[in-house]
Structure formats: C-alpha cells, structure tokens
N, C-alpha and C. Protein backbone atom coordinates (compact mmCIF):
# COMPACT_ATOMS: atom_id res chain seq x y z
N UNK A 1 101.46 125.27 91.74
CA UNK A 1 100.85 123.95 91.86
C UNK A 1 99.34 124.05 91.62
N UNK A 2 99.23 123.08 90.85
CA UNK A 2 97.41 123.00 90.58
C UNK A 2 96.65 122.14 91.26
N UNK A 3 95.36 121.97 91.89
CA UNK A 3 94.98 121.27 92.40
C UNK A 3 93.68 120.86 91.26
N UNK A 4 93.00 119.59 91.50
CA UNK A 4 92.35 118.98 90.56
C UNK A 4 91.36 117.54 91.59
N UNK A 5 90.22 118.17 91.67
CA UNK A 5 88.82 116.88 92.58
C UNK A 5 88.60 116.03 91.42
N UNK A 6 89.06 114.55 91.55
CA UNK A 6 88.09 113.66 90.32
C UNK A 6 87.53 112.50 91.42
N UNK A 7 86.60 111.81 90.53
CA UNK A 7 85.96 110.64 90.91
C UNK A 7 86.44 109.53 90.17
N UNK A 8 87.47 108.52 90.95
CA UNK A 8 87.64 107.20 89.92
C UNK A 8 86.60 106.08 90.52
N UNK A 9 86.00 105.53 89.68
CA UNK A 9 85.38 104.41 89.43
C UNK A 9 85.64 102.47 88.79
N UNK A 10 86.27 102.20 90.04
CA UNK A 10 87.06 101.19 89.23
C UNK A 10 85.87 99.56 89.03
N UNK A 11 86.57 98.62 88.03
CA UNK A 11 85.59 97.87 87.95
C UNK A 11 85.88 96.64 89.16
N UNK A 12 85.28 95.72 89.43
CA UNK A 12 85.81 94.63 89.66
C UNK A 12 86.81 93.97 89.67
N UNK A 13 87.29 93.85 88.57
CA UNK A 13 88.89 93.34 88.30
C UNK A 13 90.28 94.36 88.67
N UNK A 14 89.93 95.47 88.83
CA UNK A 14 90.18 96.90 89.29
C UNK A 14 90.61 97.08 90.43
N UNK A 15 89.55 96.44 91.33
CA UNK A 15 90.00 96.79 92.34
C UNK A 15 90.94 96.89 93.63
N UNK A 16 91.51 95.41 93.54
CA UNK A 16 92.40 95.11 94.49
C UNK A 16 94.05 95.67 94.11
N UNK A 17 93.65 96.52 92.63
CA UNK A 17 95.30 96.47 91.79
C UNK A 17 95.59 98.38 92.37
N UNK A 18 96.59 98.52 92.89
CA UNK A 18 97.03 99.75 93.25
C UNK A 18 97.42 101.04 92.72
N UNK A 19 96.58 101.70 91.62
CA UNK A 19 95.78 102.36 90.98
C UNK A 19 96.27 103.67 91.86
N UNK A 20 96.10 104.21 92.59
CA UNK A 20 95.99 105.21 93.79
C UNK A 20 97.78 105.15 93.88
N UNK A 21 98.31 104.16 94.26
CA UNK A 21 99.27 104.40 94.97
C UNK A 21 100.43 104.54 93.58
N UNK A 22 100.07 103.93 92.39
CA UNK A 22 101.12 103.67 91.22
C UNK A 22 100.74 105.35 90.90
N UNK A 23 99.69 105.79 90.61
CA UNK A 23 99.77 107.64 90.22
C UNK A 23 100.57 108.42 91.38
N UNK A 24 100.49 108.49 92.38
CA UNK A 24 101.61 109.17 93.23
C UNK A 24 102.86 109.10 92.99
N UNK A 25 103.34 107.60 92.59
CA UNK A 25 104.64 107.03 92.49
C UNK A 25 104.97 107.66 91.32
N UNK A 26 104.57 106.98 90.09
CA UNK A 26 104.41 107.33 88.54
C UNK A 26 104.67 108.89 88.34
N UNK A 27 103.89 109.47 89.03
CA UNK A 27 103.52 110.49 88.65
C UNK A 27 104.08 111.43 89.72
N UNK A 28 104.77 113.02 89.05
CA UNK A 28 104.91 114.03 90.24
C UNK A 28 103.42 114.52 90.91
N UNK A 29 102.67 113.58 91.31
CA UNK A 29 101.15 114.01 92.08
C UNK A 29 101.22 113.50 93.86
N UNK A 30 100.57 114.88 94.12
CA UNK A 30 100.20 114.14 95.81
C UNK A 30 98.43 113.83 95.53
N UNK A 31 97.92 112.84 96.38
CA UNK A 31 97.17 112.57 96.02
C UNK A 31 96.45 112.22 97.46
N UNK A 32 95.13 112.98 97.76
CA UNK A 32 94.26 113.01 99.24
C UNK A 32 93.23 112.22 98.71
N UNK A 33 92.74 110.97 99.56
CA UNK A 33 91.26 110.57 99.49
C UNK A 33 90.47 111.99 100.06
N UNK A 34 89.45 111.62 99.28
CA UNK A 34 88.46 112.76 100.40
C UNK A 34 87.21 111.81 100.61
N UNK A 35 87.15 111.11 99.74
CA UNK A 35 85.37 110.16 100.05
C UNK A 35 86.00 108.63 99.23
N UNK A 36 85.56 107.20 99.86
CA UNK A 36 85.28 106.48 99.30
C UNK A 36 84.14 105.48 99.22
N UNK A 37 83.93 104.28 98.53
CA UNK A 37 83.11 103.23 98.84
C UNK A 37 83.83 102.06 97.90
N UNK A 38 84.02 101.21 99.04
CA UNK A 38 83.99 99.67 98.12
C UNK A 38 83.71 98.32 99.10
N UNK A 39 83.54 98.21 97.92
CA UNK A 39 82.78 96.24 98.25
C UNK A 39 83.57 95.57 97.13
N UNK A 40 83.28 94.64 97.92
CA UNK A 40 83.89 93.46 96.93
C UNK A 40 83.73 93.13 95.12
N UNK A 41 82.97 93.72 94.75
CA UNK A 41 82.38 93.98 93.09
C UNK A 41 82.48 95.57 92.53
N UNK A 42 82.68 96.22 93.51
CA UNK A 42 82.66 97.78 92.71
C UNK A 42 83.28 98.59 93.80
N UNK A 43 83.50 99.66 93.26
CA UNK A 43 84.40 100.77 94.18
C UNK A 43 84.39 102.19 93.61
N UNK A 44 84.49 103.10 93.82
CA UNK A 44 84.46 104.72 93.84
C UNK A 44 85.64 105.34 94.66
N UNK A 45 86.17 106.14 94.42
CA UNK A 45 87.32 107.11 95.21
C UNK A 45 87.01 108.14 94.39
N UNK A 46 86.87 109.73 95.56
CA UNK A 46 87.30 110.54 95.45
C UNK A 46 88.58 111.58 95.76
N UNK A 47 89.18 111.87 94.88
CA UNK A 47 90.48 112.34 95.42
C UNK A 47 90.87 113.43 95.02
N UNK A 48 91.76 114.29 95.62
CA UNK A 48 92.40 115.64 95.35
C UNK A 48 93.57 115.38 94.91
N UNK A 49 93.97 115.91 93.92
CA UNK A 49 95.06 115.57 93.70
C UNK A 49 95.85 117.03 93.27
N UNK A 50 97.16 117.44 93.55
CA UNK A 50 97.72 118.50 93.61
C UNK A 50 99.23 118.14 92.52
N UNK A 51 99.95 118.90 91.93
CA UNK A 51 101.13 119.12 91.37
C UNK A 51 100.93 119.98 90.19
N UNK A 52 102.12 119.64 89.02
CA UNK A 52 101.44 120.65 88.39
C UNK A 52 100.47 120.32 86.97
N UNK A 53 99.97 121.21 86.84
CA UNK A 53 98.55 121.22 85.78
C UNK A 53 98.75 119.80 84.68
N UNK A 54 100.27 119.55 83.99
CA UNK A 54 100.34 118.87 82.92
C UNK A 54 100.90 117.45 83.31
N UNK A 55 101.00 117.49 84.60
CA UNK A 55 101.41 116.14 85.64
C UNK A 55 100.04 115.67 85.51
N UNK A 56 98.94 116.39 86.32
CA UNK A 56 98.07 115.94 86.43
C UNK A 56 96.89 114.86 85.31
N UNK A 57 97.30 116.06 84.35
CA UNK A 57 96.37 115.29 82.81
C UNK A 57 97.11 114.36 82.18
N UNK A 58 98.59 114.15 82.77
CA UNK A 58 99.34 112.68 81.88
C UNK A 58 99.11 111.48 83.11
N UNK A 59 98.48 112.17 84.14
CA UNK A 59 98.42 111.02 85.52
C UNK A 59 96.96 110.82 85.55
N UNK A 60 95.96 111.37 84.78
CA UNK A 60 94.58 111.08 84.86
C UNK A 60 94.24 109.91 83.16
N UNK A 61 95.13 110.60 82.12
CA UNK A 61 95.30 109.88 80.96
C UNK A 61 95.76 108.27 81.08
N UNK A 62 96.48 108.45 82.27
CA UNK A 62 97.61 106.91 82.40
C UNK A 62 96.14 106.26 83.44
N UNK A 63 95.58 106.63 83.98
CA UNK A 63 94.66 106.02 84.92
C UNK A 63 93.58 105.45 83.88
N UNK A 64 92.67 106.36 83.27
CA UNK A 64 92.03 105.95 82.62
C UNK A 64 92.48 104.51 81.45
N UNK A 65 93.73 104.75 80.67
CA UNK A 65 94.10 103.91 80.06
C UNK A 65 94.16 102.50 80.91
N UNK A 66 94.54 102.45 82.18
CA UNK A 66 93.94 101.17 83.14
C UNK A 66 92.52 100.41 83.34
N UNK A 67 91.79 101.64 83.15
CA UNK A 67 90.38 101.09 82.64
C UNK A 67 89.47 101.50 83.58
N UNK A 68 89.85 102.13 84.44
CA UNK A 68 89.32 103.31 85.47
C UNK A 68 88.67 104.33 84.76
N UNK A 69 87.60 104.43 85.15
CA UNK A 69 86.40 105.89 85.23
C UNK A 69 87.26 106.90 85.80
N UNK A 70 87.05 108.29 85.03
CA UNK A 70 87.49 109.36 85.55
C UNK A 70 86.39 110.53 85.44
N UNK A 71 86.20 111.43 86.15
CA UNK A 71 85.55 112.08 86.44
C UNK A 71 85.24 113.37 87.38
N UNK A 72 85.58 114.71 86.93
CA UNK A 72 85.92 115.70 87.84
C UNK A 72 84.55 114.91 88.70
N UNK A 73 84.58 116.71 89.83
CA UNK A 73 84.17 116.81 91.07
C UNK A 73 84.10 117.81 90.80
N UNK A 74 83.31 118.74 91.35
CA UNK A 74 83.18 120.28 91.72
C UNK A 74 83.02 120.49 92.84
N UNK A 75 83.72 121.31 93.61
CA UNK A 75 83.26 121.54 94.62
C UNK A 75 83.89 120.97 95.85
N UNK A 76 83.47 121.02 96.93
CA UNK A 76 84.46 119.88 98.50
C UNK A 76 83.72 119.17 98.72
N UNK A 77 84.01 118.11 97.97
CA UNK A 77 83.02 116.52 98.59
C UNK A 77 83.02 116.05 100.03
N UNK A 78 83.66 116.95 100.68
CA UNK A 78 83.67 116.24 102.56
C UNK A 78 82.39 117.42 102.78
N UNK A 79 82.93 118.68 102.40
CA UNK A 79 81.70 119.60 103.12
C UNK A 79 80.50 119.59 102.40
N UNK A 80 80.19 118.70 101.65
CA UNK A 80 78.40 118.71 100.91
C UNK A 80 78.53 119.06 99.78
C-alpha cells in the first residue's frame, strides 16, 4: 500500500459537493483529513490518502477533472 499527502483546493461552487467522500467510495482509497479551512467562498483540505500507487493517480486524475486543485504536501502537515 502507498501512501500519498495532497492539498485540494476547491472553488466556491465546489464546495458543498462531496468530493472527499465520492474518492473513497469511487475509488479503492482510504482517505485521513489531516488539516482543513473553509468558509463559505473557498476551502482547502489536506489529506492522506493510502491504497495502492495506481488507485491513487486515477483517484487524484478523477478529482482534478471536478475542478479541484491538487497538490502534493511534503512532509506531516499536523507536526509543522
């Protein structure tokens, strides 16, 4: 199993639509918040997401095609 930190960035119209929960489903991925922020006009999630390597890049491909920002992470965004 591979694990994989990105940053999605969704827009406005984005946000209330279940994005997070359709890639778990969709997809063989488990999927951890580790950091978020949203307001009512914009939003950010960071998440871990684990399964395997070629799950992951057809479940980051299918996100983006929604119109979501994608964007590794390096590193453990909870510990700094």
């Amino acid at each position: 199993m591979a694990k994989q930190r990105v940053k999605f960035t969704f827009v406005q119209d984005l946000i209330r639509q279940p994005v997070i929960w359709e890639l778990g489903k969709e997809f063989e991925l488990v999927t951890n918040i580790r950091r978020a922020d949203v307001t009512e006009d914009r939003g950010w999630v960071v998440l871990e997401l684990e399964g395997e390597s070629t799950e992951i890049e057809r479940g980051l491909q299918w996100v983006a095609e929604q119109g979501v920002r994608v964007d590794p992470v390096p590193g453990d965004i909870v510990e700094g």
